[in-house]
N, C-alpha and C. Protein backbone atom coordinates (compact mmCIF):
# COMPACT_ATOMS: atom_id res chain seq x y z
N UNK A 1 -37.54 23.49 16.43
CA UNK A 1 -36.26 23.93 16.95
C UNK A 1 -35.15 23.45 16.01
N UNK A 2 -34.49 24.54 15.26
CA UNK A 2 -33.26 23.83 14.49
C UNK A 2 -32.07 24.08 15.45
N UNK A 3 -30.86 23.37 14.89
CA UNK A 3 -29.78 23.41 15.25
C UNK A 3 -28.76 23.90 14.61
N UNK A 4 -28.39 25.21 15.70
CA UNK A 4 -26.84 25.94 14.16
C UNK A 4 -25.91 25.56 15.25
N UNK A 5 -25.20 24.43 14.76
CA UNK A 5 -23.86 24.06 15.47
C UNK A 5 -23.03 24.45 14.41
N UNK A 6 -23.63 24.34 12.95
CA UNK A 6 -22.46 24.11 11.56
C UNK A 6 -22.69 25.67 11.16
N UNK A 7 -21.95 26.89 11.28
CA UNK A 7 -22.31 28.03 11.00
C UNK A 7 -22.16 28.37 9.43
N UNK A 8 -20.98 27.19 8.86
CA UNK A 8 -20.71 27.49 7.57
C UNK A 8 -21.37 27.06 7.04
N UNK A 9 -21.94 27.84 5.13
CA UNK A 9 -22.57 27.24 4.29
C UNK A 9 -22.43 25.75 3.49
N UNK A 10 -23.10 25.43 3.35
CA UNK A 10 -22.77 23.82 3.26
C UNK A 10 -22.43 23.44 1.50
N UNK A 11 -22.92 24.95 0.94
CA UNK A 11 -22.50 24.64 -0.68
C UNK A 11 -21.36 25.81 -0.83
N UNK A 12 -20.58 25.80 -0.02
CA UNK A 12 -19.16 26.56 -0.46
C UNK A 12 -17.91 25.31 -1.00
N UNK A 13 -16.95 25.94 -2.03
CA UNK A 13 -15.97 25.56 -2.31
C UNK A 13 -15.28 24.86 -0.96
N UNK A 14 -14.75 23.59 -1.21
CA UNK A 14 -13.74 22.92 -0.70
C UNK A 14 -12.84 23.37 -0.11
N UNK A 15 -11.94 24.30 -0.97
CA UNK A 15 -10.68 24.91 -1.03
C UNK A 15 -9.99 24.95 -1.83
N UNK A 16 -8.22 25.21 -1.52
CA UNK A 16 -7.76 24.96 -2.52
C UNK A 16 -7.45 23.63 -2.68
N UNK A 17 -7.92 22.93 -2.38
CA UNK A 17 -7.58 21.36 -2.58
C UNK A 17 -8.22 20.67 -3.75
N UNK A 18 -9.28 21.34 -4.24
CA UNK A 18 -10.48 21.12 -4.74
C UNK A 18 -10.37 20.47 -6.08
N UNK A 19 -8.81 20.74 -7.04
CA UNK A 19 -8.21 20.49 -8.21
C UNK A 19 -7.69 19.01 -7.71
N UNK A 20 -7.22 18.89 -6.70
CA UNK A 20 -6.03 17.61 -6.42
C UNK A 20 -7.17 16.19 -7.35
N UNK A 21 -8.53 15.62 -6.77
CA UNK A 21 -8.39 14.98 -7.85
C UNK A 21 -8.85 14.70 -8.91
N UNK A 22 -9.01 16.06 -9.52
CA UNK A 22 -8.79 16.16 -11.08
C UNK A 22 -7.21 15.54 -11.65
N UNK A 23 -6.20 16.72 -10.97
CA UNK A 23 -4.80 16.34 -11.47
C UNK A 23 -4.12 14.77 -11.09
N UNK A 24 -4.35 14.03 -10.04
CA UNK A 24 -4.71 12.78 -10.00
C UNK A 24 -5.33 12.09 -10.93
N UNK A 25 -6.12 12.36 -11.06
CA UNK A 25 -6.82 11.59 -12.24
C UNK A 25 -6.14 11.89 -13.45
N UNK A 26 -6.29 13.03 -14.01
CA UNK A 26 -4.80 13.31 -15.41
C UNK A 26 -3.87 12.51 -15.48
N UNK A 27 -3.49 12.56 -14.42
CA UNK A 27 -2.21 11.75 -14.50
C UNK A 27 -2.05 10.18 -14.44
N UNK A 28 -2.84 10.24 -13.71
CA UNK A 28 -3.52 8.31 -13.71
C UNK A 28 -3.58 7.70 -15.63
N UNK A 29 -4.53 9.01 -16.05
CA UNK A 29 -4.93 8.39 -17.63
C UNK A 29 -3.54 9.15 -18.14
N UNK A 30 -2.62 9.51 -17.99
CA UNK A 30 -1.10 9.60 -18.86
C UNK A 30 -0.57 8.80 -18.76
N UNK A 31 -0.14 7.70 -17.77
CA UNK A 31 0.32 6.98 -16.78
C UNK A 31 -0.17 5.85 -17.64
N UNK A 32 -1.39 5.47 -18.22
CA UNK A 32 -1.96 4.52 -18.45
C UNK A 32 -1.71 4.76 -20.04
N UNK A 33 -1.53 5.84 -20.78
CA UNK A 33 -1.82 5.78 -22.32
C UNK A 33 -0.18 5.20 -22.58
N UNK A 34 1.05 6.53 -21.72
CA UNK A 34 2.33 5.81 -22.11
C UNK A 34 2.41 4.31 -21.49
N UNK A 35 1.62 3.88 -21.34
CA UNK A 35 2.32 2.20 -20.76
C UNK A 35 1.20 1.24 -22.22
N UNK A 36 0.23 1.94 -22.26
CA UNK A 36 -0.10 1.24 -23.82
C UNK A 36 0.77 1.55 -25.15
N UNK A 37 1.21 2.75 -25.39
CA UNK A 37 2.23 2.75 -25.96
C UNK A 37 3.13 1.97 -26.08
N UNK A 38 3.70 2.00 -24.97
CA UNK A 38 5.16 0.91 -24.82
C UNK A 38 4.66 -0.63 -25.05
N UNK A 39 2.95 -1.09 -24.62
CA UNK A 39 2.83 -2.33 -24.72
C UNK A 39 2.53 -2.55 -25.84
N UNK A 40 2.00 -1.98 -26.95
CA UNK A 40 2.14 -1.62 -28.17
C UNK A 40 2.89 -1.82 -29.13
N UNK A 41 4.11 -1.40 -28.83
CA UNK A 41 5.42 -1.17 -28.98
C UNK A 41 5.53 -2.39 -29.21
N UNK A 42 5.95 -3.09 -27.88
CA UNK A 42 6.60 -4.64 -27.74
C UNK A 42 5.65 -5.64 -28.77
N UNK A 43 4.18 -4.90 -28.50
CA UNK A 43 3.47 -6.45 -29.13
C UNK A 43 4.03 -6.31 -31.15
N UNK A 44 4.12 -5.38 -31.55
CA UNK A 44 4.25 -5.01 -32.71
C UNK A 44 5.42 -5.36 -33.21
N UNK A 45 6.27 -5.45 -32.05
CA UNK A 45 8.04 -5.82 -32.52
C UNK A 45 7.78 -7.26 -32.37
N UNK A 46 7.23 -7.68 -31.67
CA UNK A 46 6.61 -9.42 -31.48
C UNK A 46 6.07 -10.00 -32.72
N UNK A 47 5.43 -9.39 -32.58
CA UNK A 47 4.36 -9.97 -34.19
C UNK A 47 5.59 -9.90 -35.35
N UNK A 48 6.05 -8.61 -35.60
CA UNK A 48 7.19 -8.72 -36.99
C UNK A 48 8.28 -9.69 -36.80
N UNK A 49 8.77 -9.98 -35.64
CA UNK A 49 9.64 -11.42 -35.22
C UNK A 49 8.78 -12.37 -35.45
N UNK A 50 7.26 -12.64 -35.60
CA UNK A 50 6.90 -13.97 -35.70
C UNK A 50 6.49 -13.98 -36.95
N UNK A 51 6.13 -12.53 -37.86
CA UNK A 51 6.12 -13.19 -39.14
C UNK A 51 7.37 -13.50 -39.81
N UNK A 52 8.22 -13.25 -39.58
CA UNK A 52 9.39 -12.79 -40.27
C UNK A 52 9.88 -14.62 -40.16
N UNK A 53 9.76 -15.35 -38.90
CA UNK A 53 9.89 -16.78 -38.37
C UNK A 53 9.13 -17.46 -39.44
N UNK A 54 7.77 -17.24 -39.04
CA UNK A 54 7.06 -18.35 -39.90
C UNK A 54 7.49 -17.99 -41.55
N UNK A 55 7.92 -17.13 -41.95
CA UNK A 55 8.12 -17.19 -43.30
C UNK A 55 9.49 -17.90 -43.69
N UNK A 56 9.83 -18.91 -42.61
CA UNK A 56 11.22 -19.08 -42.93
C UNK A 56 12.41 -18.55 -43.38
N UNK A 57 12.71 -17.44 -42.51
CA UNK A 57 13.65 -16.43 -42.88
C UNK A 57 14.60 -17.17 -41.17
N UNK A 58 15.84 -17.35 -41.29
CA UNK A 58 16.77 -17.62 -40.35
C UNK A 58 17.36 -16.20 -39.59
N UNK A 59 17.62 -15.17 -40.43
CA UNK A 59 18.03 -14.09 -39.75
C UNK A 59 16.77 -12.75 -39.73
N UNK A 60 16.27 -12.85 -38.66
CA UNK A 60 14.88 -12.76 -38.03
C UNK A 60 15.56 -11.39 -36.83
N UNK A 61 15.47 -12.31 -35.88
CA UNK A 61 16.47 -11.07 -34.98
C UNK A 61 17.83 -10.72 -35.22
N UNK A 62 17.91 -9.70 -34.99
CA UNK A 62 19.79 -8.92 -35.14
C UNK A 62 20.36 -9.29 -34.13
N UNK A 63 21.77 -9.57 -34.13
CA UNK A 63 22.29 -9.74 -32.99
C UNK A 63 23.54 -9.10 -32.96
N UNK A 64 23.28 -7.88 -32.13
CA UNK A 64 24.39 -7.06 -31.58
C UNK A 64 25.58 -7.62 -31.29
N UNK A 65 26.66 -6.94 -31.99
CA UNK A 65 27.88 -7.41 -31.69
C UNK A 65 28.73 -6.33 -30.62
N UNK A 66 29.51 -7.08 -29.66
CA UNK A 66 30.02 -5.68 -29.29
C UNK A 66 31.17 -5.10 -29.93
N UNK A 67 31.43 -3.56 -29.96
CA UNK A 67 31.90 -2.88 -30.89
C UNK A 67 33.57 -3.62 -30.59
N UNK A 68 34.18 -3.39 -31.61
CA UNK A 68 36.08 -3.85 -31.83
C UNK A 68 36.70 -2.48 -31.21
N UNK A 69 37.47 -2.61 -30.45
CA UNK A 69 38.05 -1.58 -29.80
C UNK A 69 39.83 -1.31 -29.99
């Protein structure tokens, strides 16, 4: 004796929902490459401030003046 309570096929499409987490996920790994970028960024501007230090150089960082008005 089987049971048809479930009339629908059980290997049909989802819906249209079926993309959501793909595009979730995309975006997760964009989300993650621009923030290595930027940490990137900083570590690289870090490092040229610390060689620039240890080589005994005094004017190392710039220091913004504000503009004369």
């Amino acid at each position: 004796m089987t049971d048809h309570r479930d009339d629908a096929p059980r290997d049909q499409d989802p819906g249209p929902d079926s993309r959501r987490p793909a595009v979730i996920g995309l975006i997760l790994v964009l989300v993650l490459v621009v923030a290595g970028y930027f940490l990137m960024t900083a570590l690289r501007q870090n490092a040229n401030l610390e060689d620039c230090l240890m080589s005994g150089r005094r004017n190392c960082a710039p220091i913004e003046l504000p503009t004369s008005r």
